[in-house]
Protein backbone atom coordinates (compact mmCIF):
# COMPACT_ATOMS: atom_id res chain seq x y z
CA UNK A 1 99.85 120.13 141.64
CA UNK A 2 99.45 117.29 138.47
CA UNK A 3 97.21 117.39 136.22
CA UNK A 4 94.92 114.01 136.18
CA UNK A 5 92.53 112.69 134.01
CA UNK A 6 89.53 112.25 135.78
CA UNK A 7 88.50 108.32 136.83
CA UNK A 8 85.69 108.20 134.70
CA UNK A 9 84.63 109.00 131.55
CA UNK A 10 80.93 109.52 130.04
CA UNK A 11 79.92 111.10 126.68
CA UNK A 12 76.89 111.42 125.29
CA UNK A 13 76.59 111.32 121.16
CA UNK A 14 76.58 114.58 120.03
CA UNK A 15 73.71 116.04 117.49
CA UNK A 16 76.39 117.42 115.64
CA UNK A 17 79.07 115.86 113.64
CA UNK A 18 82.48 116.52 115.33
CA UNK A 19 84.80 116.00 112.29
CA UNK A 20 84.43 114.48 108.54
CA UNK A 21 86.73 111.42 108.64
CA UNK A 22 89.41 110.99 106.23
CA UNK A 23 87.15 108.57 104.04
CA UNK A 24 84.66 111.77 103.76
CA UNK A 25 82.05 109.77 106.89
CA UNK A 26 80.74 112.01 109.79
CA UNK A 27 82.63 111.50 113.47
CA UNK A 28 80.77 111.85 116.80
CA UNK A 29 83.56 111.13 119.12
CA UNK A 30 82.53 109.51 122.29
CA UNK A 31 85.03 108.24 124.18
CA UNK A 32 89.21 107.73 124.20
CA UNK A 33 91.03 106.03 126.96
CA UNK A 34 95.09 104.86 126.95
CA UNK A 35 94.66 101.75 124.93
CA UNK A 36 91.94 102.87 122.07
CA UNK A 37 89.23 105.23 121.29
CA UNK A 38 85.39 105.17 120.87
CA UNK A 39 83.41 106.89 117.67
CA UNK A 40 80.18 107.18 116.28
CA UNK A 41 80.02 106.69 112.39
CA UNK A 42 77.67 108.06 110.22
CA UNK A 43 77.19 107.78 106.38
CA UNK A 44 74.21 109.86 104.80
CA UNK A 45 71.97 107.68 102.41
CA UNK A 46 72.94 107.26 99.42
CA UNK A 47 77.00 107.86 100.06
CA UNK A 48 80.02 106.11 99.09
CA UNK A 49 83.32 106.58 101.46
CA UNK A 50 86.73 107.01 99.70
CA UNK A 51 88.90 104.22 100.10
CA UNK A 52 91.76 104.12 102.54
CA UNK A 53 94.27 102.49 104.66
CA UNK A 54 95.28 103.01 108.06
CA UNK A 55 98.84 102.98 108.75
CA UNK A 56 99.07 101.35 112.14
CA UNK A 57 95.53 100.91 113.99
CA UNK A 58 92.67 98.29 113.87
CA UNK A 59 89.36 99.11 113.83
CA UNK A 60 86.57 97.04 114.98
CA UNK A 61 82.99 97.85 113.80
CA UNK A 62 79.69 97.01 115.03
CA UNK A 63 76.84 98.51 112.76
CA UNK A 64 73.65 100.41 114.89
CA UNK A 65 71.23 100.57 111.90
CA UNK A 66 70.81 101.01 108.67
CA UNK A 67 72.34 98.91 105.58
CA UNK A 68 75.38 98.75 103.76
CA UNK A 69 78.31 97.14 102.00
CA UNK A 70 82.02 97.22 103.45
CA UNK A 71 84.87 96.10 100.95
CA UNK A 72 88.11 95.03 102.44
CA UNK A 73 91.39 94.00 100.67
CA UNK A 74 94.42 92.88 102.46
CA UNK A 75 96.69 91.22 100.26
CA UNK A 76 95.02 89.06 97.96
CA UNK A 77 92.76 88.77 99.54
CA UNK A 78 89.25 90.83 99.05
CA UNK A 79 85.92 90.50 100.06
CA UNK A 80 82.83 92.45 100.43
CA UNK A 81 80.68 92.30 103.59
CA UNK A 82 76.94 93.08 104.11
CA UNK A 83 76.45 95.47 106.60
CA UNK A 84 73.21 95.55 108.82
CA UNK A 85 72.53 96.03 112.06
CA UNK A 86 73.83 94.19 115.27
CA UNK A 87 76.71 92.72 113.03
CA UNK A 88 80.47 93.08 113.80
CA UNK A 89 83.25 93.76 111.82
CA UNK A 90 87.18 94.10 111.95
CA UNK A 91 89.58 96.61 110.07
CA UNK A 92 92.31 95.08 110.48
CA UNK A 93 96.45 97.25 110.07
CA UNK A 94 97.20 98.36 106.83
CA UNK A 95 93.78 96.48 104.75
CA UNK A 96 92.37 98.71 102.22
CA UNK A 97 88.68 99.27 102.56
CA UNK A 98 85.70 101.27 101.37
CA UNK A 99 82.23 101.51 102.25
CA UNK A 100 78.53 102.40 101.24
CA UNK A 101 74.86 102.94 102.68
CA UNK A 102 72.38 100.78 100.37
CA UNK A 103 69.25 101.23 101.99
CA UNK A 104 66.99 104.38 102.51
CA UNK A 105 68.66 105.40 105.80
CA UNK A 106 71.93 106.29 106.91
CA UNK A 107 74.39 103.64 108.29
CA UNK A 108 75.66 104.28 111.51
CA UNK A 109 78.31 101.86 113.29
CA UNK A 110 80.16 102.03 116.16
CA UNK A 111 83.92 101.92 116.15
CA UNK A 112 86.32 101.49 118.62
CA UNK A 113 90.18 102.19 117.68
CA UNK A 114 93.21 100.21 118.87
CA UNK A 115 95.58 102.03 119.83
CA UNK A 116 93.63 105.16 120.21
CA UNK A 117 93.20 107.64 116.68
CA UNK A 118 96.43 109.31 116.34
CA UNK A 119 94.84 111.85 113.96
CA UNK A 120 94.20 112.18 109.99
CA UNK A 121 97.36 111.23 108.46
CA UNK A 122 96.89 107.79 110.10
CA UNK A 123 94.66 106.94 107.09
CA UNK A 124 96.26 106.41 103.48
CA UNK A 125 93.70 107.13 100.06
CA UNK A 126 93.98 103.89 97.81
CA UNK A 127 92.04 103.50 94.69
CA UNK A 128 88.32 103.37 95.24
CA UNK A 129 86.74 100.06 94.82
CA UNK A 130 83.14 101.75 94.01
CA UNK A 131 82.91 105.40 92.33
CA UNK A 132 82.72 108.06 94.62
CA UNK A 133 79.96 110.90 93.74
């Protein structure tokens, strides 16, 4: 007999964080197919990531709620994004990035993974672009 995957996947978000990520955020996972993976990001109030690189995938964001500021470097160049909710946002191979929760709430974003999270030494510290607490 094989072993299959079933046809079809659901997930719902945990109450509990799953795993911290590399840049120190909470991980729900939700969902991970062949071609990329599905998480739920959370960063308390008041929190700065640590800045990092991924090696090989590209993330793309889309924020739930709360606010916050993403900085991105790739290069020369660097820019930092305001997050809120219902925008998108790329991580794109190999940029540097870092990010923070400026409002009273925590930020939460979605983020899908292409190809699908191969595990913690896909992400790379760099030097922080804000202090980290």
């Amino acid at each position: 007999m094989t072993d299959r995957r079933a046809p079809f996947q659901a997930r719902v978000l945990p109450d509990a964080c799953d795993v911290l990520a590399p840049d120190g955020s909470e991980i729900r996972l939700l969902l991970s197919g062949g071609r990329g993976s599905m998480v739920h990001c959370r960063l308390p109030a008041g929190q700065t990531s640590r800045a990092v690189r991924h090696r090989a995938v590209e993330e793309l964001w889309y924020v739930l709620s709360g606010a916050g500021e993403l900085w991105r470097k790739a290069g020369a160049e660097e820019s930092v994004q305001a997050l809120r909710p219902g925008l998108s946002v790329d991580i794109p191979p190999g940029a540097h990035f870092q990010f923070r929760t400026t409002g009273p709430e925590a930020l939460c974003v979605l983020i899908v993974t292409l190809p699908p999270w191969p595990g913690p030494q896909e992400a790379v510290r760099v030097p922080d672009h804000w202090p980290v607490a």
